[in-house]
Protein backbone atom coordinates (compact mmCIF):
# COMPACT_ATOMS: atom_id res chain seq x y z
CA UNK A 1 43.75 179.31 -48.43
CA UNK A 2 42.91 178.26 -44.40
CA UNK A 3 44.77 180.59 -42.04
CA UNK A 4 47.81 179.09 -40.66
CA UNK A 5 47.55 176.95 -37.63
CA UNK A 6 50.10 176.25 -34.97
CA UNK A 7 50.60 172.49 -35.22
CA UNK A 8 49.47 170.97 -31.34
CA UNK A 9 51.60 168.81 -29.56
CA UNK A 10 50.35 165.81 -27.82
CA UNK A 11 46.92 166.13 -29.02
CA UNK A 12 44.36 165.70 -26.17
CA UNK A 13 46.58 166.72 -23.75
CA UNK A 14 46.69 170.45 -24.47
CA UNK A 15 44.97 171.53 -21.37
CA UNK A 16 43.44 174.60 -20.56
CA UNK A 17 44.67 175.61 -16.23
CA UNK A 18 40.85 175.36 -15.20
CA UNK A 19 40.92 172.11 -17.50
CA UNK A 20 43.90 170.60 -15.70
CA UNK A 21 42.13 172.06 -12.40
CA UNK A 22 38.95 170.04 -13.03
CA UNK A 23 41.49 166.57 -13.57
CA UNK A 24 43.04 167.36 -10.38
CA UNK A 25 39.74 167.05 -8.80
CA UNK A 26 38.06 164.12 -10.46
CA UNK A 27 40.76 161.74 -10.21
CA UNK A 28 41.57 161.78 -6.57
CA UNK A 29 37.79 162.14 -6.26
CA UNK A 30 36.95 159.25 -8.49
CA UNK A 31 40.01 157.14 -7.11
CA UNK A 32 38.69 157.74 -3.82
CA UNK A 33 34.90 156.80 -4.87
CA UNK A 34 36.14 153.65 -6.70
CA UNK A 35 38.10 152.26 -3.50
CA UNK A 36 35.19 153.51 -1.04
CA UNK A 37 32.71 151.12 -3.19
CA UNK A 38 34.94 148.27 -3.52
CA UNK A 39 35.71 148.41 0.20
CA UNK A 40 31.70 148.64 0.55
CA UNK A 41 31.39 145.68 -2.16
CA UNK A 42 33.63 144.00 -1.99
CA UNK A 43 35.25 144.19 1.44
CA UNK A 44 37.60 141.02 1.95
CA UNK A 45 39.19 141.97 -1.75
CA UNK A 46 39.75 145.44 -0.67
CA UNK A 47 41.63 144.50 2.48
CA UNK A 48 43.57 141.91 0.93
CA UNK A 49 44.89 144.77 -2.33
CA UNK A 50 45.26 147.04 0.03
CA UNK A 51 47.63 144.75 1.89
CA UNK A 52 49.40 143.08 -0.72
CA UNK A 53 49.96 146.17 -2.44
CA UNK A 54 51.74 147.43 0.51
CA UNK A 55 53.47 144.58 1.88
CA UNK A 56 56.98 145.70 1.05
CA UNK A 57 56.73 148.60 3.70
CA UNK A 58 55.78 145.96 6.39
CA UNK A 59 56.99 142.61 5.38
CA UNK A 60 60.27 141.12 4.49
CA UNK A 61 60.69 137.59 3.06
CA UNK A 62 61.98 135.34 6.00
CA UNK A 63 64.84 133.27 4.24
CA UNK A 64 67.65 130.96 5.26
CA UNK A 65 70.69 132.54 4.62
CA UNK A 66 72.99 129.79 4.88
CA UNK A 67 73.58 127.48 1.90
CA UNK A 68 75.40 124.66 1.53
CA UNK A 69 76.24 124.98 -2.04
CA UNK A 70 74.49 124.93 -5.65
CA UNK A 71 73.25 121.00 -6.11
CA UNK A 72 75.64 119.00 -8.39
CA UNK A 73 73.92 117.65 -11.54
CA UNK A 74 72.41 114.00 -11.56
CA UNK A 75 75.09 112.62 -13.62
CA UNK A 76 78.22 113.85 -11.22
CA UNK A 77 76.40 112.11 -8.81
CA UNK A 78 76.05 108.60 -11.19
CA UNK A 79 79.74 109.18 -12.08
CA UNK A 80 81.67 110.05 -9.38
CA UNK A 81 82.77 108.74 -5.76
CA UNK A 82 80.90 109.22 -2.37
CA UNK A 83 83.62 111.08 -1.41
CA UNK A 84 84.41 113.27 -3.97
CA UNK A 85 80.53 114.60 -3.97
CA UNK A 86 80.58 114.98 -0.09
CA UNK A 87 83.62 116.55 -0.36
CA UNK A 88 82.34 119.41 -3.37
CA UNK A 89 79.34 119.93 -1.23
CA UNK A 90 81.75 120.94 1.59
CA UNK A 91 81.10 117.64 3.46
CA UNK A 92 82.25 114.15 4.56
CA UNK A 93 81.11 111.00 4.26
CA UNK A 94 78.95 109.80 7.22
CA UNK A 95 80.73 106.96 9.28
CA UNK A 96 77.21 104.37 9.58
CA UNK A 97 74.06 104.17 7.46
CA UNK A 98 71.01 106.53 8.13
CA UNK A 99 67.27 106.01 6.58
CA UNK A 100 65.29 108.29 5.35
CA UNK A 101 61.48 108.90 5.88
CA UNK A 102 59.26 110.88 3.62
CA UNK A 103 56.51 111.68 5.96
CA UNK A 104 53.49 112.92 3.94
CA UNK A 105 50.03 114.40 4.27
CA UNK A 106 47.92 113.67 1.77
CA UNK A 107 44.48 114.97 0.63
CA UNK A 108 43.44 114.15 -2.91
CA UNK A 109 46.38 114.76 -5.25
CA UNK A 110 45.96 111.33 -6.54
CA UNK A 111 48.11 111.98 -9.37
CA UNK A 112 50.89 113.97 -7.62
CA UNK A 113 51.35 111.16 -4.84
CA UNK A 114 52.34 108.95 -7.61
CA UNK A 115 54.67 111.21 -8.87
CA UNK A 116 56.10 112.08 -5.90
CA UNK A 117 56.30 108.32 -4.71
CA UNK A 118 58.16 107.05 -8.17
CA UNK A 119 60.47 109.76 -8.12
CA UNK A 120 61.68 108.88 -4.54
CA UNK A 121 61.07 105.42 -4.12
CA UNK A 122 64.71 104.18 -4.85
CA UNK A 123 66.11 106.25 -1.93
CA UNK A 124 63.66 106.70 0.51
CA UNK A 125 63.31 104.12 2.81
CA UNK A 126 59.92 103.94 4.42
CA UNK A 127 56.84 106.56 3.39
CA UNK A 128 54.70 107.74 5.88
CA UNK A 129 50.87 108.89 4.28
CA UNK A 130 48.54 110.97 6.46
CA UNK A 131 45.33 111.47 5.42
CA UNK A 132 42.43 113.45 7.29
CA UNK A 133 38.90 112.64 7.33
CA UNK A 134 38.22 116.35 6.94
CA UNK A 135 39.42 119.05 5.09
CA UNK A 136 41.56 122.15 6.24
CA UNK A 137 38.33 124.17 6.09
CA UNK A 138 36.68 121.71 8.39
CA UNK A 139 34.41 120.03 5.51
CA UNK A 140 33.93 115.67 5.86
CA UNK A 141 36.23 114.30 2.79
CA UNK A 142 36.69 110.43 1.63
CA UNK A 143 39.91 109.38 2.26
CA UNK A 144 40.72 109.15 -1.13
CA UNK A 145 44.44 107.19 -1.08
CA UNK A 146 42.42 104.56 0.75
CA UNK A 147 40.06 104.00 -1.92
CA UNK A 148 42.65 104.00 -4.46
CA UNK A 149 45.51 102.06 -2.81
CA UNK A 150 45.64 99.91 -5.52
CA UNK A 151 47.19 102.12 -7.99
CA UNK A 152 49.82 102.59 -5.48
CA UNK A 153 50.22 98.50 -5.06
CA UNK A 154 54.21 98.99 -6.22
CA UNK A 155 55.60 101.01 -3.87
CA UNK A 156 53.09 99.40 -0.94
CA UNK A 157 56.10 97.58 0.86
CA UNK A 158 57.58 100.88 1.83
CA UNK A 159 54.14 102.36 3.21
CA UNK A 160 52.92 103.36 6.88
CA UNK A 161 49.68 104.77 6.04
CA UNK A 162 47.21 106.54 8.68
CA UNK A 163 44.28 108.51 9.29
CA UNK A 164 43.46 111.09 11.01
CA UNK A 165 40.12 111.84 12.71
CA UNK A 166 40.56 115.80 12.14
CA UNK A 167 36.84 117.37 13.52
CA UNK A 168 37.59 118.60 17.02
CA UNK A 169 38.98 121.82 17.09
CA UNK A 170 38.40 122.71 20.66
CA UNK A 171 41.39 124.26 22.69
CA UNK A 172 42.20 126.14 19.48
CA UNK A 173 41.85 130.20 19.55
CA UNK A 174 41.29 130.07 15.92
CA UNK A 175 38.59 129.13 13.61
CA UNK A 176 38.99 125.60 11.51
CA UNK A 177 39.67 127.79 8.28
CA UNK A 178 42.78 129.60 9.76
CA UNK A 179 45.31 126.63 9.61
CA UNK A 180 43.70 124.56 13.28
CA UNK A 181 43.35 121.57 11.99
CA UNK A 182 46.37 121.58 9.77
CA UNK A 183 48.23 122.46 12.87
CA UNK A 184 46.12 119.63 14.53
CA UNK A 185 47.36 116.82 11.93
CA UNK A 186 51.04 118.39 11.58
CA UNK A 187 51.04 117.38 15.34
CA UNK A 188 49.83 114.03 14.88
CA UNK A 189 51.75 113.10 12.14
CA UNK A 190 54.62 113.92 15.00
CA UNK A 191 53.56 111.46 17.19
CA UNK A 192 53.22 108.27 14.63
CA UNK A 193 57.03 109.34 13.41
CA UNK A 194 57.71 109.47 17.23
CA UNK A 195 56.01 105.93 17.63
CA UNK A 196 57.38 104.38 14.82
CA UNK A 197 61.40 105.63 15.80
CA UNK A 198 60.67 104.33 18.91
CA UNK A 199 59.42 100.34 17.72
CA UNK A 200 62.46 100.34 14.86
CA UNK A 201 64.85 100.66 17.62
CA UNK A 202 66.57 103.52 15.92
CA UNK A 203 69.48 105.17 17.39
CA UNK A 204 69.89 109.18 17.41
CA UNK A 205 71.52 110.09 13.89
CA UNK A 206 70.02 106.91 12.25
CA UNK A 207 66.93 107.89 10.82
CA UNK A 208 66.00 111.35 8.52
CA UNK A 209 62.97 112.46 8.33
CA UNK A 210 61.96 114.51 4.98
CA UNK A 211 59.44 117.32 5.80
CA UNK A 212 57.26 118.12 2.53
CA UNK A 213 53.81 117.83 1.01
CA UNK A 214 53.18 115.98 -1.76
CA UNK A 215 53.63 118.42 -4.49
CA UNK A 216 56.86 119.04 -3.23
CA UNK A 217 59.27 116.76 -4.92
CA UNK A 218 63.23 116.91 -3.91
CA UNK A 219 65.63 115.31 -6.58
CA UNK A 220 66.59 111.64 -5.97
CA UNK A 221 70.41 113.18 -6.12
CA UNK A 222 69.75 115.95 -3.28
CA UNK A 223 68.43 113.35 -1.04
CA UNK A 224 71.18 110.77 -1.83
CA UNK A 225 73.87 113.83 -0.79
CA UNK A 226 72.03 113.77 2.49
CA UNK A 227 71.98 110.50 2.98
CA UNK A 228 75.59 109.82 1.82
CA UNK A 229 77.23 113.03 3.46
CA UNK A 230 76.97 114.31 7.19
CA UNK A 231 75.63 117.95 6.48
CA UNK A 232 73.91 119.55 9.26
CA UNK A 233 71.02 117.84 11.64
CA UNK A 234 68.45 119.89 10.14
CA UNK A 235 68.43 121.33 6.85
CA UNK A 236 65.71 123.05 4.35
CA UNK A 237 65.54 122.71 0.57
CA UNK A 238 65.29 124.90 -1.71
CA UNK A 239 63.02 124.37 -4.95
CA UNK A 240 62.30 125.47 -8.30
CA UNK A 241 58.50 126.61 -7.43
CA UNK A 242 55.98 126.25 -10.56
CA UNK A 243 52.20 126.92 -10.36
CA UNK A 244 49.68 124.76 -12.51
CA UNK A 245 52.16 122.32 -14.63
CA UNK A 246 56.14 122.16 -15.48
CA UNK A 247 55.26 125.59 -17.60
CA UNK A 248 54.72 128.72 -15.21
CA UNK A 249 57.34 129.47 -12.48
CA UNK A 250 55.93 131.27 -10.27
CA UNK A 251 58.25 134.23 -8.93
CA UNK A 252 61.31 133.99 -8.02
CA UNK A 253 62.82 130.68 -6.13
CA UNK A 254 61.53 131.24 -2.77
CA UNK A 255 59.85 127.77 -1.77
CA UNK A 256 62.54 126.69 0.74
CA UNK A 257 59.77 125.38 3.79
CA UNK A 258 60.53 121.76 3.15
CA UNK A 259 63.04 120.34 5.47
CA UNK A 260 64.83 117.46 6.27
CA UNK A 261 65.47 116.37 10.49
CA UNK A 262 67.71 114.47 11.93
CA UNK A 263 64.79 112.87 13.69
CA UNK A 264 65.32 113.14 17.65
CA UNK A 265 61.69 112.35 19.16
CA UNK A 266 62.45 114.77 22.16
CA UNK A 267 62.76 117.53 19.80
CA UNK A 268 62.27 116.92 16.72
CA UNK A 269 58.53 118.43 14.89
CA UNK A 270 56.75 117.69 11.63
CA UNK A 271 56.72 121.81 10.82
CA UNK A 272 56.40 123.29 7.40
CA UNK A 273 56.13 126.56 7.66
CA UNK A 274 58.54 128.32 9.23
CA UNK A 275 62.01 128.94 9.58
CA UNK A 276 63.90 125.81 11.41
CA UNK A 277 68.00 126.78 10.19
CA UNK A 278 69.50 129.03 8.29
CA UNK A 279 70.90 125.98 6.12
CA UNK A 280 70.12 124.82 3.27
CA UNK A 281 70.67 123.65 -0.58
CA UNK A 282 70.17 125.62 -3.62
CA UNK A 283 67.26 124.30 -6.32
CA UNK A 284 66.85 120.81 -5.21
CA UNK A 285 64.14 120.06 -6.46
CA UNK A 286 60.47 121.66 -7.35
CA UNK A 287 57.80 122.24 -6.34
CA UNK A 288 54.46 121.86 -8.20
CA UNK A 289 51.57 124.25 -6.63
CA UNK A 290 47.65 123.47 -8.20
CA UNK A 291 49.08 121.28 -10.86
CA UNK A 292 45.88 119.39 -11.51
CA UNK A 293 44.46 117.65 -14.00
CA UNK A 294 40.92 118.74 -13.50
CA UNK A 295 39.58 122.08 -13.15
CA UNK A 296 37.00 120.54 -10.75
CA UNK A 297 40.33 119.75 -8.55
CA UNK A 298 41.25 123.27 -8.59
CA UNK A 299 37.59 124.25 -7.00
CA UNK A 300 38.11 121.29 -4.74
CA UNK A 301 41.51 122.63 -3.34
CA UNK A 302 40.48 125.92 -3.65
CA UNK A 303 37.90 125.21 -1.10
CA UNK A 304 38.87 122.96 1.19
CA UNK A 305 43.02 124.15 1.60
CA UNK A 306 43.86 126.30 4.86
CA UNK A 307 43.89 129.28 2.56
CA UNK A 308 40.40 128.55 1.77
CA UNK A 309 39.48 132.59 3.15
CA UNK A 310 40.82 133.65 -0.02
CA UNK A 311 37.73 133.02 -1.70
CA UNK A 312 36.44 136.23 -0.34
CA UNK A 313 33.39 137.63 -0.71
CA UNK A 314 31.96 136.30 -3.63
CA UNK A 315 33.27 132.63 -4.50
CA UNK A 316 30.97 131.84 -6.90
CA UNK A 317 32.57 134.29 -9.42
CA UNK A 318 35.74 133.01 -8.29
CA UNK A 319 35.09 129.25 -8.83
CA UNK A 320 33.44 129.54 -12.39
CA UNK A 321 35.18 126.54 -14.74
CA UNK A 322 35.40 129.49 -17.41
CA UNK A 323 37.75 131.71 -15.44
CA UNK A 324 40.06 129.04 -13.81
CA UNK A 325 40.60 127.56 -17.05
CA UNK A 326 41.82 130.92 -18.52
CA UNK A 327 44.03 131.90 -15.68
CA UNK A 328 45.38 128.33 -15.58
CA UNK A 329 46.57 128.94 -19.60
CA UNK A 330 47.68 132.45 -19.02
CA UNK A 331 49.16 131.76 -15.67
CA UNK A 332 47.17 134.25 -13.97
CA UNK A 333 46.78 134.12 -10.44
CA UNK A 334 43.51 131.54 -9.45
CA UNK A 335 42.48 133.85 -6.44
CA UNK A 336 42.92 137.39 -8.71
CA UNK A 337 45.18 138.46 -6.18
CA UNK A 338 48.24 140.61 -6.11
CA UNK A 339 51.25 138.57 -6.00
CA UNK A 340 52.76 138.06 -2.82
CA UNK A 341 56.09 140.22 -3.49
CA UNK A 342 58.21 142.02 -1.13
CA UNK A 343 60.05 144.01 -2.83
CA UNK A 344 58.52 146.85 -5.25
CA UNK A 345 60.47 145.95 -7.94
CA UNK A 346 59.28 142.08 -7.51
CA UNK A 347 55.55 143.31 -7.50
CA UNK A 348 55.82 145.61 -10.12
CA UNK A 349 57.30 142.33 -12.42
CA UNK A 350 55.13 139.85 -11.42
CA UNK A 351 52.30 142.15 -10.92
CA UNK A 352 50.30 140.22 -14.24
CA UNK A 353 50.94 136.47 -13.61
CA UNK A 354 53.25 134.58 -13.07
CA UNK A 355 57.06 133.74 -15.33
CA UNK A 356 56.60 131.12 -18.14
CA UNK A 357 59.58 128.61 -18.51
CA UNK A 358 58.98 126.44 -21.13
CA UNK A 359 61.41 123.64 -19.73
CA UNK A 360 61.03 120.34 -19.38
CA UNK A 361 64.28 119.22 -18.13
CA UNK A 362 63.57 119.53 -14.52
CA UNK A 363 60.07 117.24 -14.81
CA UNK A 364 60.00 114.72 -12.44
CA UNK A 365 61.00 111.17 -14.24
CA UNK A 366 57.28 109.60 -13.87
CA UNK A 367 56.05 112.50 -16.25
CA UNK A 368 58.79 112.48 -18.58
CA UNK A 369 58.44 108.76 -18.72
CA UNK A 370 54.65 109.02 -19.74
CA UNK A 371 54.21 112.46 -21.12
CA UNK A 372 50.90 110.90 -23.12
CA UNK A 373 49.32 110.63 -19.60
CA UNK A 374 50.95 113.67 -18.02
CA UNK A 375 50.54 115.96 -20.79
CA UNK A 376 48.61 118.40 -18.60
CA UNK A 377 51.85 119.11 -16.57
CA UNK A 378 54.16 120.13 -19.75
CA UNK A 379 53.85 123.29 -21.57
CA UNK A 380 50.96 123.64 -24.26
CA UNK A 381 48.95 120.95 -22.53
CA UNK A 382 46.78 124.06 -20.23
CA UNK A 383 43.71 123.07 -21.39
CA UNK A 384 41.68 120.91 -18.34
CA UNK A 385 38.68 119.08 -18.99
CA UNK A 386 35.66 121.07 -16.82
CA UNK A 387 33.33 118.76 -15.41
């Protein structure tokens, strides 16, 4: 009979002190090896983990901290009294009609325009559509609402639609790829609402301007509270952010840069960015980042978008149909970047993709209307045709 043996626990682990010595070494030392080639190889991805891993010991979320209250439900607003839903949303009613703008930029999100336009179209009053003759990354584009105006023939008597002539960059410290000539058209697009104020013959307090891009879509029942109830002059919106279709949220509700200005042409800004109140209201609406139908749309945005530096070193590898279309279906991050988290317990959580909320509730009414056509913006419908 074998000798007795004492039974080992955690097999694989039992480590002998110059065993455990030799670890100590290695790892650091091959830790340090790894990041010291990737920083050779790969240099803009190293920078870019090394700083998004980090970010919550130099960055804090910039949010408004104000809100008016949690948006009412659509059918409140079908079943009760002006005054009564001004009144809930700590408001009163406002004493003489306003209109409201929806001032756009547009690039090629053919199918979100239409979207966004249906959803609105019964309580906005006038659309403005910008469109640039280049890209954010300073790359000629067709001006592709132009050449498709047709499919937006029903809502074409509530459309100002412009170009922009977006090449010259000169005066700017910054290269075109780090936001100039979005900066360039956000400023134009200030001057045509500032021209068109001024021929209406508005009054101050008479017209609202609605700060968003085009896959930002407010509820028809958050803009009707603003236009029904006299809230504060400027106020952003808070929306329910998903990435790729009506499937993935991604992180927590943070999109609040779309605003809405009392428009005064001496003051007033087409911003999107940054910080303009600390007021505003709680999910009203969402927000629809990369939801294309395509996966050649996803290289074409990827590309041409003020972000386009995230590419990095090596684009190619980052572009390949193959890759977008499985990050697209597992809701992986396009870019295979860290998520932009700033708190350690929010990167730890959303450090593999992004939430999945199979809901389709909050869809905008054009997609639930035609989910045949739209099926690429509902849950299961991930797959894109590559061409």
């Amino acid at each position: 009979m074998s000798p007795t043996r004492k039974p080992r626990i955690g097999r694989g682990l039992n480590l002998s002190r110059s065993r455990l010595r030799r670890w100590l070494i290695l790892v650091p030392g091959g830790t340090l090896l790894f990041l010291l080639l990737l920083a050779f190889l790969h240099p803009y991805a190293f920078r870019t983990t090394l700083s998004y891993a980090t970010r919550p010991l130099w960055d804090t979320l910039i949010y408004p901290s104000a809100p008016i209250i949690n948006l009412a439900s659509a059918e409140l607003f079908s079943s009760q009294s002006p005054d009564y839903i001004c009144r809930i949303h700590h408001s009163t009613p406002r004493t003489k009609p306003v209109q409201l703008w929806d001032a756009i930029i547009f690039s090629h999100e053919l199918d979100m325009l239409e979207i966004h336009l249906a959803e609105l179209y019964d309580v906005v009053d006038q659309y403005i559509i910008l469109e640039s003759t280049v890209t954010y990354s300073g790359q000629p584009k067709s001006l592709h609402y132009k050449e498709n105006a047709q499919r937006y023939a029903r809502f074409s008597d509530k459309i100002h639609y412009a170009t922009f002539e977006g090449s010259d960059t000169a005066g700017f410290s910054f290269r075109p790829g780090d936001f100039a000539i979005e900066t360039q058209q956000r400023g134009y697009m200030t001057d045509i609402i500032n021209d068109l104020y001024r021929t209406s013959g508005a009054k101050p307090e008479e017209v609202l301007v609605l700060v968003a891009d085009v896959d930002e879509i407010p509820y028809d029942h958050t803009l009707r509270l603003v236009k029904s109830c006299s809230l504060p002059p400027v106020l952003h919106l808070q929306l329910i952010p998903y990435v790729y279709s009506f499937e993935w949220i991604s992180g927590d509700l943070d999109s609040w840069h779309i605003q809405i200005h009392t428009w005064n042409p001496k003051s007033s800004y087409y911003k999107h960015s940054s910080k303009s109140t600390e007021d505003y209201i709680t999910s009203a609406g969402v927000h629809c980042s990369f939801c294309f139908a395509r996966i050649s749309e996803f290289q074409w945005k990827m590309k041409a978008y003020s972000h386009n530096d995230r590419l990095g070193d090596h684009p190619k590898a980052l572009l390949r149909p193959e890759r977008l279309q499985k990050a697209v279906c597992e809701g992986d991050n396009i870019f295979g970047m860290l998520p932009e988290a700033y708190t350690w317990w929010d990167l730890v959580t959303r450090w593999k993709g992004h939430q999945a909320r199979r809901q389709t509730a909050v869809t905008p009414r054009l997609v639930k209307a035609q989910p045949e056509r739209f099926a690429y913006l509902l849950p299961g419908g991930c797959e894109r045709p590559i061409e």
